[in-house]
Protein backbone atom coordinates (compact mmCIF):
# COMPACT_ATOMS: atom_id res chain seq x y z
CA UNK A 1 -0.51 -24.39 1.23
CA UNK A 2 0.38 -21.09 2.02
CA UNK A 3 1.12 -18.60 -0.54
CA UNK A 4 2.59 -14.63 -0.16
CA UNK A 5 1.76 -11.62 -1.57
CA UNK A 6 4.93 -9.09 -1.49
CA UNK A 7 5.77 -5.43 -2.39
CA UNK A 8 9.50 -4.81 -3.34
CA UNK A 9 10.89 -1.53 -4.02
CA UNK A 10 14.77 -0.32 -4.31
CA UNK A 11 14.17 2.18 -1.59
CA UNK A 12 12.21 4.38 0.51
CA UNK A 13 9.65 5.81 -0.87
CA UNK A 14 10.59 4.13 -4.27
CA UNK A 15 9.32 2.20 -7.16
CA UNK A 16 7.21 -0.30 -6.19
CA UNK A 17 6.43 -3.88 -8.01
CA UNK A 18 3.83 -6.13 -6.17
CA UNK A 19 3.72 -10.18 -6.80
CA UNK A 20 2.69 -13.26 -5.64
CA UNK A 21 4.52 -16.69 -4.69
CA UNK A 22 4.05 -20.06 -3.36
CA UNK A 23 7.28 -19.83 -1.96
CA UNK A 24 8.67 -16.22 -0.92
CA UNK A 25 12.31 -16.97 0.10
CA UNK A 26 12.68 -18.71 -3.16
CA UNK A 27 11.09 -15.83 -5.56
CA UNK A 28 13.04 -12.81 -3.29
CA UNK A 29 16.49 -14.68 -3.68
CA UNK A 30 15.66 -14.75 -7.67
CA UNK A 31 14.75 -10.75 -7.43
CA UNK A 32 18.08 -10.05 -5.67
CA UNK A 33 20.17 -12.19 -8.21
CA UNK A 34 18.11 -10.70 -11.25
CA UNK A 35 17.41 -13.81 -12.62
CA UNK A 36 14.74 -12.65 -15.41
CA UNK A 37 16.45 -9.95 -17.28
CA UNK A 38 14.44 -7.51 -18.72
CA UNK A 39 11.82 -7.64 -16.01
CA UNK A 40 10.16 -4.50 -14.58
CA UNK A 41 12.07 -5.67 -11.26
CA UNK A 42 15.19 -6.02 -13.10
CA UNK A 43 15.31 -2.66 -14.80
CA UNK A 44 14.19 -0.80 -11.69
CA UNK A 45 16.30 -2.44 -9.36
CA UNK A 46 13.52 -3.50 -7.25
CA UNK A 47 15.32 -5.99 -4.51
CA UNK A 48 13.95 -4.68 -0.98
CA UNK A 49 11.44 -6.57 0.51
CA UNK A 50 9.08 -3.95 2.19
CA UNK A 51 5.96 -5.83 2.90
CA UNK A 52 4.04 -8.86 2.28
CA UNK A 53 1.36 -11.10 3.65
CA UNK A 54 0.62 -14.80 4.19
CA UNK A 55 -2.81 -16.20 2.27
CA UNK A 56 -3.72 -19.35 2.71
CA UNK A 57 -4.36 -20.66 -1.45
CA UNK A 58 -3.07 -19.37 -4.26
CA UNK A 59 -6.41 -18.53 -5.39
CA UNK A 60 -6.77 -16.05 -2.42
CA UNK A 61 -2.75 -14.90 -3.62
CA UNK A 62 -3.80 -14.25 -6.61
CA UNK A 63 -7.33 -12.11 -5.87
CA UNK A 64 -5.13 -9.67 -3.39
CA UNK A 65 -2.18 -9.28 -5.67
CA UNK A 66 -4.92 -8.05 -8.09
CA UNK A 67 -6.13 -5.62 -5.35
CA UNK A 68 -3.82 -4.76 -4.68
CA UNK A 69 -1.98 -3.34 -8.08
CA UNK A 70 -5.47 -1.67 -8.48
CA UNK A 71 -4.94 0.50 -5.15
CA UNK A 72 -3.61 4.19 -5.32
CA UNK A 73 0.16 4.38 -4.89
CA UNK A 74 -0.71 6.34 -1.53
CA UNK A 75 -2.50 3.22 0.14
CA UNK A 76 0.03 0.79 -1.05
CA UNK A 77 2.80 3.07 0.90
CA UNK A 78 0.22 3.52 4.02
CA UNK A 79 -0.06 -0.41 4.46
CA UNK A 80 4.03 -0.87 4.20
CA UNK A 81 4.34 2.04 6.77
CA UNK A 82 1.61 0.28 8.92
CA UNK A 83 4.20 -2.63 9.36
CA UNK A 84 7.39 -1.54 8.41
CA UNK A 85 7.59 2.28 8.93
CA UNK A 86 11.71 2.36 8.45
CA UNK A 87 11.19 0.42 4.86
CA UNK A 88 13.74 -2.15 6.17
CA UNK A 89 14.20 -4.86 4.14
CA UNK A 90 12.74 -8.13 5.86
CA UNK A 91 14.27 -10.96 3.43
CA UNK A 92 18.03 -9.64 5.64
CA UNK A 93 15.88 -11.07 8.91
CA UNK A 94 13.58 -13.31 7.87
CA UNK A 95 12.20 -14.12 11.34
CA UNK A 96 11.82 -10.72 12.35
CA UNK A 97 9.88 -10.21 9.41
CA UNK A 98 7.49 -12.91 9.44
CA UNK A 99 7.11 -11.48 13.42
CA UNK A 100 6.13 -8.14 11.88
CA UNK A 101 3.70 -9.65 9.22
CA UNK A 102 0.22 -10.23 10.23
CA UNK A 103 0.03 -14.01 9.81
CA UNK A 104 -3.79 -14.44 7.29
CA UNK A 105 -4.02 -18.11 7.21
């Protein structure tokens, strides 16, 4: 079962939050409507979907979210301006998103 690894931010060149999810269109909706007050994403207003890629186990989801939070704030904005150099956010077009994304499974 597939499972994403995302980077929001609230815009360019922002503050960025990474996660992970079984089921992306679900967790980004929850994001946008704030659902979990008091969150870091909540309090930062972190609702743009800038980047994310498709693992295939949450195992794997879980080892590159943890990479990924490790890296330097200056590769984490080099691999969303690899894919998505205008910081659009990709949850308003989902298929042109997932088009952009490099597909890991």
């Amino acid at each position: 079962m597939p499972h994403y690894v995302y980077i929001l931010t609230n815009k360019r060149n922002g503050t960025l939050y990474i996660g992970e999810t079984g089921n992306i269109k679900s967790r980004i909706s929850q994001h946008k409507r704030k659902v979990h007050p008091g969150t870091f994403s909540v309090r930062y207003n972190l609702d743009k979907l800038v980047y994310f890629e498709i693992l295939n186990s949450r195992d794997v989801g879980l080892k590159r979210e943890r990479q990924l939070k490790k890296w330097n704030r200056d590769w984490k904005i080099r691999i969303i301006e690899e894919k998505n150099p205008e910081w659009i956010d990709l949850s308003t077009n989902w298929d042109l998103g997932f088009e952009m994304m490099d597909v890991n499974i």
